[in-house]
Protein backbone atom coordinates (compact mmCIF):
# COMPACT_ATOMS: atom_id res chain seq x y z
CA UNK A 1 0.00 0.00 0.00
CA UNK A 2 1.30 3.44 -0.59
CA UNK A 3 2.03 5.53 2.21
CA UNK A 4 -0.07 8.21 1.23
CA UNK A 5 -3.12 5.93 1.03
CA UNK A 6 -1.71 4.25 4.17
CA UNK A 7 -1.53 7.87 6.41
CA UNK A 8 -5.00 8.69 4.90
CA UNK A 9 -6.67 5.36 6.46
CA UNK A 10 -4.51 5.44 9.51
CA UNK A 11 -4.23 9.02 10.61
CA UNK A 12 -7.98 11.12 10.80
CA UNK A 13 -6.10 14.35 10.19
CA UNK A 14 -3.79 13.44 8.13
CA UNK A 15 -1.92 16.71 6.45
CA UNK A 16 0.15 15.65 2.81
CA UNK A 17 1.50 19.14 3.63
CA UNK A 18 2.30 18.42 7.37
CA UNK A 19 4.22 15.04 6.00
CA UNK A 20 6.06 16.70 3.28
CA UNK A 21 7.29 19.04 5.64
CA UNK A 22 8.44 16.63 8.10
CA UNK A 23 10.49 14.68 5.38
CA UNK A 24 11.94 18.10 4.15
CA UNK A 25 13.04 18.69 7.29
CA UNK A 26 14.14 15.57 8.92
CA UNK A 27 17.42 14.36 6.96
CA UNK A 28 18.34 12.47 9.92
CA UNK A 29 15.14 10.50 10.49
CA UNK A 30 14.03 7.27 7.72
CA UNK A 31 10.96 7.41 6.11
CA UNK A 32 9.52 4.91 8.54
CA UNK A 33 10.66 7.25 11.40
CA UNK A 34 8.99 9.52 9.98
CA UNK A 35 5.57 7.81 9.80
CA UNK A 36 5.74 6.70 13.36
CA UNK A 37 6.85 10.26 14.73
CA UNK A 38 3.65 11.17 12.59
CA UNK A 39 1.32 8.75 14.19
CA UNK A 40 2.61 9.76 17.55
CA UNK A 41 2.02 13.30 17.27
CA UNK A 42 -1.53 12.10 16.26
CA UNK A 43 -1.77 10.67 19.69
CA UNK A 44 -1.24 6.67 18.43
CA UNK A 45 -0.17 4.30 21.32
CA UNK A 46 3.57 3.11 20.31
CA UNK A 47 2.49 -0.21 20.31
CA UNK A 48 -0.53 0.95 17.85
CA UNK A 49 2.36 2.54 15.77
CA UNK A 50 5.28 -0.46 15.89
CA UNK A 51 2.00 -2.84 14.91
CA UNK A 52 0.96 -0.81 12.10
CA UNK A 53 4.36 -0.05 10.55
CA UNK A 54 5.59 -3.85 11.31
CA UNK A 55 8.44 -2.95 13.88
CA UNK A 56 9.14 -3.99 17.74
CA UNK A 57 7.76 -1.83 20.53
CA UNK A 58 11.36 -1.72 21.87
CA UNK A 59 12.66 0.06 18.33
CA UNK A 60 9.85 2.96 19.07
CA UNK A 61 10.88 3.60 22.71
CA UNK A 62 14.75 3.43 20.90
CA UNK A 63 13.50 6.35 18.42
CA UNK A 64 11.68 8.01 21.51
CA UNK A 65 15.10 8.83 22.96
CA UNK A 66 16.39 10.68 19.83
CA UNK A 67 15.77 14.49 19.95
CA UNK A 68 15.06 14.68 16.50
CA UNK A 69 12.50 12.02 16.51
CA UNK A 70 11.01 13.69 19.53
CA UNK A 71 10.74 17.24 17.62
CA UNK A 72 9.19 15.62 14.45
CA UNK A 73 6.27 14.21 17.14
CA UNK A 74 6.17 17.50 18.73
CA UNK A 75 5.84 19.34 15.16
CA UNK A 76 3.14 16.30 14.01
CA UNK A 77 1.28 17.73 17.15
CA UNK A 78 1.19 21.17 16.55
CA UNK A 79 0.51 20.45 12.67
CA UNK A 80 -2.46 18.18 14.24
CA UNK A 81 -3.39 21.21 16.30
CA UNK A 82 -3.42 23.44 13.54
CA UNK A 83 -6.04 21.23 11.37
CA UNK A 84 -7.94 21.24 14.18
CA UNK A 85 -8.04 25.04 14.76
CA UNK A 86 -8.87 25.70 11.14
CA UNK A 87 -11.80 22.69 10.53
CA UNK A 88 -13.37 24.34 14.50
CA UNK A 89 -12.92 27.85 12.80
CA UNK A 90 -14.72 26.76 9.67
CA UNK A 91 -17.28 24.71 11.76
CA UNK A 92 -18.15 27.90 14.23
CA UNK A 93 -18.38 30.35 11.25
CA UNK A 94 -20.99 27.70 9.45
CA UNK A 95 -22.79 27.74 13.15
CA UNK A 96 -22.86 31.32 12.88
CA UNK A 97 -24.35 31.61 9.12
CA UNK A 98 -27.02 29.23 9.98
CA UNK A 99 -27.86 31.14 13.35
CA UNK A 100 -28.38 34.66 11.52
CA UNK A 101 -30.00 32.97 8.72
CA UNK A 102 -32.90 31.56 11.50
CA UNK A 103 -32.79 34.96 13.03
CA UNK A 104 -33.20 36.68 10.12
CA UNK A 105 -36.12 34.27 9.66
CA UNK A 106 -39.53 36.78 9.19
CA UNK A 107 -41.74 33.99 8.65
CA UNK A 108 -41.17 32.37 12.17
CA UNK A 109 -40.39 34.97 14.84
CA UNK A 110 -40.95 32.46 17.59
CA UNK A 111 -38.24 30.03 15.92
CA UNK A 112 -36.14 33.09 16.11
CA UNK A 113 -36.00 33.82 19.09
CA UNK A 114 -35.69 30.55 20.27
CA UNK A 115 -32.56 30.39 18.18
CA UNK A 116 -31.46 33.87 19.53
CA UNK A 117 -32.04 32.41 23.44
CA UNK A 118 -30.28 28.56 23.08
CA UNK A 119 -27.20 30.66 21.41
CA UNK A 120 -26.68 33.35 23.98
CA UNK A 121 -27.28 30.70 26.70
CA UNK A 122 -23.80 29.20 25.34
CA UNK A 123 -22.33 31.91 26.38
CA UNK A 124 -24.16 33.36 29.37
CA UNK A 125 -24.06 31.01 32.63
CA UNK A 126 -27.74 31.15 34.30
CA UNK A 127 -26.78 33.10 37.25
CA UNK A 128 -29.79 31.46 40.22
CA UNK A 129 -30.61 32.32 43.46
CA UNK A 130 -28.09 29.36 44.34
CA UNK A 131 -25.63 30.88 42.79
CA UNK A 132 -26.30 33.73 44.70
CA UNK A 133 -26.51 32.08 48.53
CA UNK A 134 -23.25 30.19 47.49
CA UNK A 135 -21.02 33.28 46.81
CA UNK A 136 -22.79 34.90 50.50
CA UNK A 137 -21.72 31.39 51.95
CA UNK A 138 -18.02 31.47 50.55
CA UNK A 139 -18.10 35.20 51.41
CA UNK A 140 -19.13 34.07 55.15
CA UNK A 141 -16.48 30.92 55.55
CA UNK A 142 -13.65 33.28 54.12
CA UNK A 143 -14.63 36.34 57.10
CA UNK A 144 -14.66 33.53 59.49
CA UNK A 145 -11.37 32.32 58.74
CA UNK A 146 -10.30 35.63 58.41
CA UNK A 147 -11.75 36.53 61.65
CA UNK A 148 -10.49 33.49 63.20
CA UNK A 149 -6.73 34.43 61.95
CA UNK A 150 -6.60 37.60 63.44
CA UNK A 151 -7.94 36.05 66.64
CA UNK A 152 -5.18 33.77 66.83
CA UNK A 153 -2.82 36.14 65.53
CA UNK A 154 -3.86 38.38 68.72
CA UNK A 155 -3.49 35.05 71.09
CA UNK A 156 -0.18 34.92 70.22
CA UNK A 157 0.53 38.59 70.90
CA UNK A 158 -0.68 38.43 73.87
CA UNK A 159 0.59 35.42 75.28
CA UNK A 160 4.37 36.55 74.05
CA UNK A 161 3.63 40.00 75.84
CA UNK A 162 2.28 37.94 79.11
CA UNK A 163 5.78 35.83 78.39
CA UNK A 164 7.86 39.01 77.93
CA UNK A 165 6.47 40.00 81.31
CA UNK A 166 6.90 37.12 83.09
CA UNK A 167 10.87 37.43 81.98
CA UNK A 168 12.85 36.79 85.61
CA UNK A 169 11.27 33.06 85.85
CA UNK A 170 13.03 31.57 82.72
CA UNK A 171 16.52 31.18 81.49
CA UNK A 172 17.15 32.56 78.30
CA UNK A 173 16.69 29.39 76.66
CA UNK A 174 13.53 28.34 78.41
CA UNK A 175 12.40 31.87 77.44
CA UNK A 176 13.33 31.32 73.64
CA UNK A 177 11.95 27.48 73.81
CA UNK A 178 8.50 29.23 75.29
CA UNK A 179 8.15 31.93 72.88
CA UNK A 180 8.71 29.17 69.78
CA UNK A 181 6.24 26.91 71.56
CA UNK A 182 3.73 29.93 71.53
CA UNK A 183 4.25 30.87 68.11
CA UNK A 184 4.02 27.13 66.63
CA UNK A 185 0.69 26.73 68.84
CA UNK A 186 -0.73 28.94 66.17
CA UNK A 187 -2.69 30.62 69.52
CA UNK A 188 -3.52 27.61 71.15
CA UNK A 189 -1.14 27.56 74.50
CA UNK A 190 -3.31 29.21 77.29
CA UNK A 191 -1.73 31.47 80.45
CA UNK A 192 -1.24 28.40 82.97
CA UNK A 193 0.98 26.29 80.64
CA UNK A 194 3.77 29.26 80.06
CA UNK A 195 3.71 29.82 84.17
């Protein structure tokens, strides 16, 4: 079988353009290399590609470790990428002709703006009263925590100030071990346990 005819059965987007290129470009890969960095930049499994082009699975994670075999998948991608972009493009411009050919639609006004109401719903998001109580719920938790940060945050101040006052009855390193103890507490170390 040709390879052309081959690519065209085995790859959905195959480009003739995107393969010619490759080949131009690659003097260091073979023409089977070529095909299978293809394939893999179409998202083939290698053992999809080393069954369809007759070669051991080993001898396609062998290529994968050559950078030039890895930049002919990587170009195979973004030519894949490419086809795609243009065939969406063409497909969301055809949406749009048909949409302003229903709107523009005198005869059935109704079937308008039905039309007019399913596309704009595409791109507005129904805002509900759900939506609403969820935002004054995530509004709420992040006050608490907030609340309950500064809370702690003042804990700590003051239980370093009652330390700092309570200076004579520790050594400097108890003083330094207390004051870390406080601070790793995160607030939680009450006035009895620093006495």
């Amino acid at each position: 079988m040709p390879v052309g005819n081959f690519l065209e059965q085995t790859l959905p987007y195959f480009s003739k353009e995107c393969l010619h290129m490759a080949q131009k470009k690659s003097k260091k890969l073979n023409p089977k290399q070529v095909l299978a960095a293809e394939m893999l930049g179409q998202g083939y499994r290698q053992k999809e590609v080393a069954e369809r082009l007759n070669l051991r699975g080993e001898t396609i994670s062998r290529w994968t470790t050559l950078e030039p075999f890895r930049q002919a998948i990587d170009s195979a991608s973004r030519c894949l990428l490419d086809e795609i972009t243009v065939d969406t493009i063409k497909l969301i411009n055809k949406c749009h002709q048909a949409i302003l050919r229903a709107l523009e639609n005198d005869e059935a006004p109704i079937h308008s703006a039905s039309v007019a109401i399913r596309y704009l719903n595409t791109f507005v998001r129904p805002y509900t009263v759900y939506n609403k109580l969820a935002e004054v719920q995530k509004s709420d938790e992040t006050n608490d925590k907030f609340a309950e940060a500064m809370s702690q945050i003042t804990n700590i101040v003051k239980q370093l100030g009652y330390l700092k006052s309570s200076n004579s009855v520790y050594t400097d390193e108890e003083y330094r071990e207390k004051a870390e103890q406080v601070v790793r507490s995160w607030g939680k170390i009450d006035k009895q346990y620093l006495r």
